[in-house]
Structure formats: C-alpha cells, structure tokens
N, C-alpha and C. Protein backbone atom coordinates (compact mmCIF):
# COMPACT_ATOMS: atom_id res chain seq x y z
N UNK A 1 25.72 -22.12 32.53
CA UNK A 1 26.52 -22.03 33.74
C UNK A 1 25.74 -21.34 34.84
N UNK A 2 25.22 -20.35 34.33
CA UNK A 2 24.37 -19.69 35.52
C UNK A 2 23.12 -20.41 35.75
N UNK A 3 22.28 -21.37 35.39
CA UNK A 3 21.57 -22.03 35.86
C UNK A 3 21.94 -23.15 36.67
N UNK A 4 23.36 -23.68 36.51
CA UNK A 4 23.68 -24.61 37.39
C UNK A 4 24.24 -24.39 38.58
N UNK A 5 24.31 -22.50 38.73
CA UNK A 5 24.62 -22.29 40.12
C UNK A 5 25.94 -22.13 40.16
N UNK A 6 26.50 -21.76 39.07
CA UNK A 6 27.99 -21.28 38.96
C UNK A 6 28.25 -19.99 39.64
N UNK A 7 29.28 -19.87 39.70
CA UNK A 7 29.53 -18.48 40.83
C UNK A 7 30.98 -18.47 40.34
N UNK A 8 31.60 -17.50 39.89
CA UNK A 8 33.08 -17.65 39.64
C UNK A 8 33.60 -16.94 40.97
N UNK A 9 34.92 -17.62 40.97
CA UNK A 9 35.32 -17.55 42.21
C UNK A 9 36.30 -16.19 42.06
N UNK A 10 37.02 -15.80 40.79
CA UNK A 10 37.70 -14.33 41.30
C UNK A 10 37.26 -13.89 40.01
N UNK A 11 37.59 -12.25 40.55
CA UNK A 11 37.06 -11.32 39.37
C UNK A 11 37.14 -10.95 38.39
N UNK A 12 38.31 -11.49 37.54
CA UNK A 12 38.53 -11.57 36.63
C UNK A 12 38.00 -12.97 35.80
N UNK A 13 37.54 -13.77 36.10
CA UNK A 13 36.38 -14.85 36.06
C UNK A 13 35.03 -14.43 35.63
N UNK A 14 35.00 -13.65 36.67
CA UNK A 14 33.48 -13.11 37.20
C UNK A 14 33.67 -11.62 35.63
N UNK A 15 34.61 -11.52 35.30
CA UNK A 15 34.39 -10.32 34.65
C UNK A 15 34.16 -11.06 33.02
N UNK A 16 34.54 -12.58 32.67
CA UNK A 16 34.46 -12.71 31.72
C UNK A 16 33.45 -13.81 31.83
N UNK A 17 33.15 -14.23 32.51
CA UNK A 17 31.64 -14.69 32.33
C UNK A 17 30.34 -13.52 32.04
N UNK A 18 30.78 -11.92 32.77
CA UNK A 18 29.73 -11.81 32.46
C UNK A 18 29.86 -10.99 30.94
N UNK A 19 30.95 -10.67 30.47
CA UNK A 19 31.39 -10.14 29.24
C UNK A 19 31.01 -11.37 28.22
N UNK A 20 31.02 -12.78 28.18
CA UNK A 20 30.26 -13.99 27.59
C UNK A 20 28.72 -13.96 27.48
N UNK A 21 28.32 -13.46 28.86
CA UNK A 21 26.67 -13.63 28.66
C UNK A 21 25.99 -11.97 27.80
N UNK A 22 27.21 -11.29 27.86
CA UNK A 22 26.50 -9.95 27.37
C UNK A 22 26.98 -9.80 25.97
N UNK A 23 28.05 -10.84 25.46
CA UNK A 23 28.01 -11.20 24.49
C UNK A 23 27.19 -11.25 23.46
N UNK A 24 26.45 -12.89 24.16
CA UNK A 24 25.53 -13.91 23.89
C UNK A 24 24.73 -12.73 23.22
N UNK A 25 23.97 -11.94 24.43
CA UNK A 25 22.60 -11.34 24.75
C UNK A 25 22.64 -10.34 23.48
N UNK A 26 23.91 -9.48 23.00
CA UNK A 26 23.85 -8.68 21.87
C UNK A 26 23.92 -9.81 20.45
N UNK A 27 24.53 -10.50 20.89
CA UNK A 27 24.24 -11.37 18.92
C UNK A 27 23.23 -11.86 18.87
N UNK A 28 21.96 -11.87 20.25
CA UNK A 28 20.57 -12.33 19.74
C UNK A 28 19.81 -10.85 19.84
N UNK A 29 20.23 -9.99 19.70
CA UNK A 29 19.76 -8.87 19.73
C UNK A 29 20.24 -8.24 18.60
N UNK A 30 21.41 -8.41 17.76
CA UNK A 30 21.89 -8.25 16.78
C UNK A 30 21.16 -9.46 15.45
N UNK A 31 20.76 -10.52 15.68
CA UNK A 31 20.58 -11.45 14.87
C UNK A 31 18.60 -10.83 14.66
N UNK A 32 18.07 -10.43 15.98
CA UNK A 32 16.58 -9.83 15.70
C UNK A 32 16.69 -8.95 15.24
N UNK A 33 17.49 -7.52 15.33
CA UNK A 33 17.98 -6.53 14.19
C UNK A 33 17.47 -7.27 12.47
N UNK A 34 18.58 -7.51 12.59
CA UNK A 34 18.68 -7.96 11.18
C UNK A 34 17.66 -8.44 10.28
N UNK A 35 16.98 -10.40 11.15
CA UNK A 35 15.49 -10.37 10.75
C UNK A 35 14.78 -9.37 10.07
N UNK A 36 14.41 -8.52 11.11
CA UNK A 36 13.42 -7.59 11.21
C UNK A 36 13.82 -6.30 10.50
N UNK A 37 15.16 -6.22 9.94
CA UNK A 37 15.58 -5.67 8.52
C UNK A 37 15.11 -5.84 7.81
N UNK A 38 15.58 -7.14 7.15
CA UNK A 38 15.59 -8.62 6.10
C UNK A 38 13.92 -8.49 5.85
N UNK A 39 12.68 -8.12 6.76
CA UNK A 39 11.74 -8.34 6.34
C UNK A 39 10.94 -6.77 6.36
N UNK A 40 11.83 -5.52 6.68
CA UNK A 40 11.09 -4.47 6.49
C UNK A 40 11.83 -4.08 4.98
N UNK A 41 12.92 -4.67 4.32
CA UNK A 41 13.01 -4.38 3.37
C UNK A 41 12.71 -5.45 2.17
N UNK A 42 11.88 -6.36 2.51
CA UNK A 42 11.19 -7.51 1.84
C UNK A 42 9.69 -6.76 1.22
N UNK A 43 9.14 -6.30 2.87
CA UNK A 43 7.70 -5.55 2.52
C UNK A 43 7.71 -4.06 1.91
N UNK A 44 8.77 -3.39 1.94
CA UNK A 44 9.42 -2.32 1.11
C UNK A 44 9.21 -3.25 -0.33
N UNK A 45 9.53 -3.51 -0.76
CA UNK A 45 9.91 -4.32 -2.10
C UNK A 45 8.72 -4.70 -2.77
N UNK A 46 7.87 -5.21 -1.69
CA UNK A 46 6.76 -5.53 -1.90
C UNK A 46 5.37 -4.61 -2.20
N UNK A 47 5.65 -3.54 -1.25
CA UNK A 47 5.08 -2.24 -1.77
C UNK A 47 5.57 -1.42 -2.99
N UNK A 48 6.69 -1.65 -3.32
CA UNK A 48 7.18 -1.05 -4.66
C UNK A 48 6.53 -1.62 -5.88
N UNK A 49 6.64 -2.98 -5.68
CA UNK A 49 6.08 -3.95 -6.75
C UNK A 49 4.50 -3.30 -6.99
N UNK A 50 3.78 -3.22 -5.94
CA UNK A 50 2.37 -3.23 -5.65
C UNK A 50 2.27 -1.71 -6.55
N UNK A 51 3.05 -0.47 -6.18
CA UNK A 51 2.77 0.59 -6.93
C UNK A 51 2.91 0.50 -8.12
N UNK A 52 4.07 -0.09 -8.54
CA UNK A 52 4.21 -0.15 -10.36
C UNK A 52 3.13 -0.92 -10.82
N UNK A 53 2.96 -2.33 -10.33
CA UNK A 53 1.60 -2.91 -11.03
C UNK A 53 0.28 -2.06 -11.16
N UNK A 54 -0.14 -1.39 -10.28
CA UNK A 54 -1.29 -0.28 -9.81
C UNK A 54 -1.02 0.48 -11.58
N UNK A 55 0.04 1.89 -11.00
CA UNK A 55 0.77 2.38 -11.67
C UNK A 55 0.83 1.55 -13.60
N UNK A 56 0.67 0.49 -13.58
CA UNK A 56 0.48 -0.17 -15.23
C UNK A 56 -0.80 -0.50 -15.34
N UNK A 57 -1.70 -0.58 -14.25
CA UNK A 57 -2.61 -0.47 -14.40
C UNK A 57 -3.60 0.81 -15.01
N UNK A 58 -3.23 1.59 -13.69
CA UNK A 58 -3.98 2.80 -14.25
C UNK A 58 -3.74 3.35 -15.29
N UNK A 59 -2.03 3.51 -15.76
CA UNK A 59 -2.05 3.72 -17.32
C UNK A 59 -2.85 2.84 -18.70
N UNK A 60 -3.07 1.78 -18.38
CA UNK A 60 -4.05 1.02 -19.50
C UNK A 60 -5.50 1.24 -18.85
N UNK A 61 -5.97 1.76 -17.65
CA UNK A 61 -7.10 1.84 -17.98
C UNK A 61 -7.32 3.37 -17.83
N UNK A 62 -6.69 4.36 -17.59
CA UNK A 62 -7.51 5.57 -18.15
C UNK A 62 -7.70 6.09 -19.70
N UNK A 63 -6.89 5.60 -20.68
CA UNK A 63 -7.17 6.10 -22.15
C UNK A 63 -8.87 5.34 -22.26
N UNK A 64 -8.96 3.99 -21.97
CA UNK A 64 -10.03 3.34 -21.95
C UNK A 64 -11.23 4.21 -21.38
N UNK A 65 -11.14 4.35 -19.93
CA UNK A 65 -11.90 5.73 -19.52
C UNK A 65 -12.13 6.89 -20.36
N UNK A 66 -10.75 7.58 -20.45
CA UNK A 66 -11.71 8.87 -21.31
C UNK A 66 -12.34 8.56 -22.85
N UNK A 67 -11.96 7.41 -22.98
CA UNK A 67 -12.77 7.15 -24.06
C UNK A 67 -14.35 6.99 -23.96
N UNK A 68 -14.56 6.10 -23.00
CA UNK A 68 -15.86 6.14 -22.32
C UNK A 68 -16.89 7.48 -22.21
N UNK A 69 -16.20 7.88 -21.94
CA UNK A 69 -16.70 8.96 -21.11
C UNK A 69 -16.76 9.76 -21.87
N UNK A 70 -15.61 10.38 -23.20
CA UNK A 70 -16.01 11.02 -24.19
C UNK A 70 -17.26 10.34 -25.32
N UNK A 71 -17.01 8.92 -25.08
CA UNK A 71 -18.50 8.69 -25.86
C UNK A 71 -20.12 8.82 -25.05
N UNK A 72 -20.11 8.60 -23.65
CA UNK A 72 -21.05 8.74 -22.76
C UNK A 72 -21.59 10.40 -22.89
N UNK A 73 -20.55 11.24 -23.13
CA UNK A 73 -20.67 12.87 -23.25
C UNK A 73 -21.54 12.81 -25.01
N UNK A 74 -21.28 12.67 -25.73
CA UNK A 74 -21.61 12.45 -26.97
C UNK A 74 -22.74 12.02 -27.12
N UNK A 75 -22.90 10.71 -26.57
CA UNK A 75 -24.40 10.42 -26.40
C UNK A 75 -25.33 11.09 -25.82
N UNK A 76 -25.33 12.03 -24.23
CA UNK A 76 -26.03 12.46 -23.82
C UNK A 76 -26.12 13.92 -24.46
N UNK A 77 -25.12 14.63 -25.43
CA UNK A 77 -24.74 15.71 -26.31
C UNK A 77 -26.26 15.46 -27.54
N UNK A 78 -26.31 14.52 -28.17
CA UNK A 78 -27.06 13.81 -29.43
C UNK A 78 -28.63 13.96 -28.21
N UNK A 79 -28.65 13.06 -27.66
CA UNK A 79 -30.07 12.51 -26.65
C UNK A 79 -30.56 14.39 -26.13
N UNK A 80 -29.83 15.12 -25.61
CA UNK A 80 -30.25 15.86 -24.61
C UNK A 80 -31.14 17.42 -26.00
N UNK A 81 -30.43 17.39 -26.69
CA UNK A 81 -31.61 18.15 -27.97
C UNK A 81 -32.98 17.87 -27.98
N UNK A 82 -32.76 16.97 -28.53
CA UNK A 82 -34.25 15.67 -28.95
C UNK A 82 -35.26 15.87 -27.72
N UNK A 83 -34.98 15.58 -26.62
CA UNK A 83 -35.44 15.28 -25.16
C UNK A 83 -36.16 16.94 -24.81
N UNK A 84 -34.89 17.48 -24.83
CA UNK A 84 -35.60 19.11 -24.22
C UNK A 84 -36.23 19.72 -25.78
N UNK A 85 -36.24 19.52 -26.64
CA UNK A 85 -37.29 19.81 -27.98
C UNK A 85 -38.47 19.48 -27.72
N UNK A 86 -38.70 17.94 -28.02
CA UNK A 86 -39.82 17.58 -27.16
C UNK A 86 -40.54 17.88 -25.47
N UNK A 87 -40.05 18.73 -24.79
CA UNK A 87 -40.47 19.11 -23.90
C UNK A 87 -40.91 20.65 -24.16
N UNK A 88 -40.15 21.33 -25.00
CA UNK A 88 -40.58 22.39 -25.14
C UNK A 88 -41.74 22.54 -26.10
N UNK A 89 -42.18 21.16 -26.96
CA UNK A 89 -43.07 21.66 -28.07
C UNK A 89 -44.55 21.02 -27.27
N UNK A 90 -44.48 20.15 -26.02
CA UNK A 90 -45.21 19.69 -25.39
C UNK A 90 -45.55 21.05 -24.57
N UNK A 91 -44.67 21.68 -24.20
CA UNK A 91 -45.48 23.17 -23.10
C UNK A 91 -46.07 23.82 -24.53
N UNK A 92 -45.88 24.17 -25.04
CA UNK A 92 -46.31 24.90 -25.94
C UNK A 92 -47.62 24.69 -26.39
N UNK A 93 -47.59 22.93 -26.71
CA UNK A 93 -48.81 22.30 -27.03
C UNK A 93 -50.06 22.98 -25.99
N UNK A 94 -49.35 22.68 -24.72
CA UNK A 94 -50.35 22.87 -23.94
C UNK A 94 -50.59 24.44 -23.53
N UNK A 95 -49.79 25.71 -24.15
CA UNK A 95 -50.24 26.85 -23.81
C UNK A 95 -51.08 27.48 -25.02
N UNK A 96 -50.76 26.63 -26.30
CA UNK A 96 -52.19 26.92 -27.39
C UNK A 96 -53.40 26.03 -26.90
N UNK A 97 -53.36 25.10 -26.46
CA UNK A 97 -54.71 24.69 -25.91
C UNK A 97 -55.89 25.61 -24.93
C-alpha cells in the first residue's frame, strides 16, 4: 500500500495502517530472533557433542600414554647405567694412561 502511494485519509486509518506495518516489521524481526536461536542452540549442541567425543577420546588415549611413557622411562632407566659406566671406565682408562 505504501508503495502505491496510499495515504489514508482519516486517522484512525492512518493509525491502523501504521499499527499493520509495525506489525509486519516485528514478526520479521521476531521470525530472525528465533532463526538465529534455532541455530545458536544447534552450534551449542554441536560444541557439546565435540567435547564428549574429545573427552572419549582423551580417556582411551591417556592409559595408552602413561603406558608409553612408563615404558620409555624404563628403557632409558636400563640404557642410562650401561651408557654412564662406560663413560666412566673410559675417563679412567684415560687417567691410568
């Protein structure tokens, strides 16, 4: 109506045309609300998901880890004797020479 150059002629006209367009203007302002709900609690959801999978993750792989790592300790526990023995019987070698 207002693009075709409507003009209401008394004010009580004029008061509900514009109570129609301010209508309009809140249920598309009410309908982008919502959307933009609808998809901050989509990506909410989606971040929840993302932590628990993480979250089942890291529980199956840290026992794996300290296992590692307690055998990596072990090995260098066994290796690091041997290594500094032989370094000490090599100075030695060389302070009876």
């Amino acid at each position: 109506m207002k693009d075709t150059g409507y003009k209401p002629v008394t004010s009580i006209i004029r008061k509900r045309f514009i109570g129609y367009k301010l209508g309009r203007i809140s249920k598309k302002y009410i309908d982008n609300m919502t959307n933009e709900r609808r998809e901050l609690l989509e990506f909410i959801k989606e971040i929840d998901h993302n932590i628990t999978s993480t979250e089942e993750l890291l529980s199956s792989y840290m026992p794996n880890m300290a296992r590692m790592f307690q055998q990596k300790k072990e090995r260098k526990q066994k290796a690091a004797p041997k290594q500094f023995s032989a370094e000490i019987s090599e100075y030695w070698q060389e302070k009876r020479i």
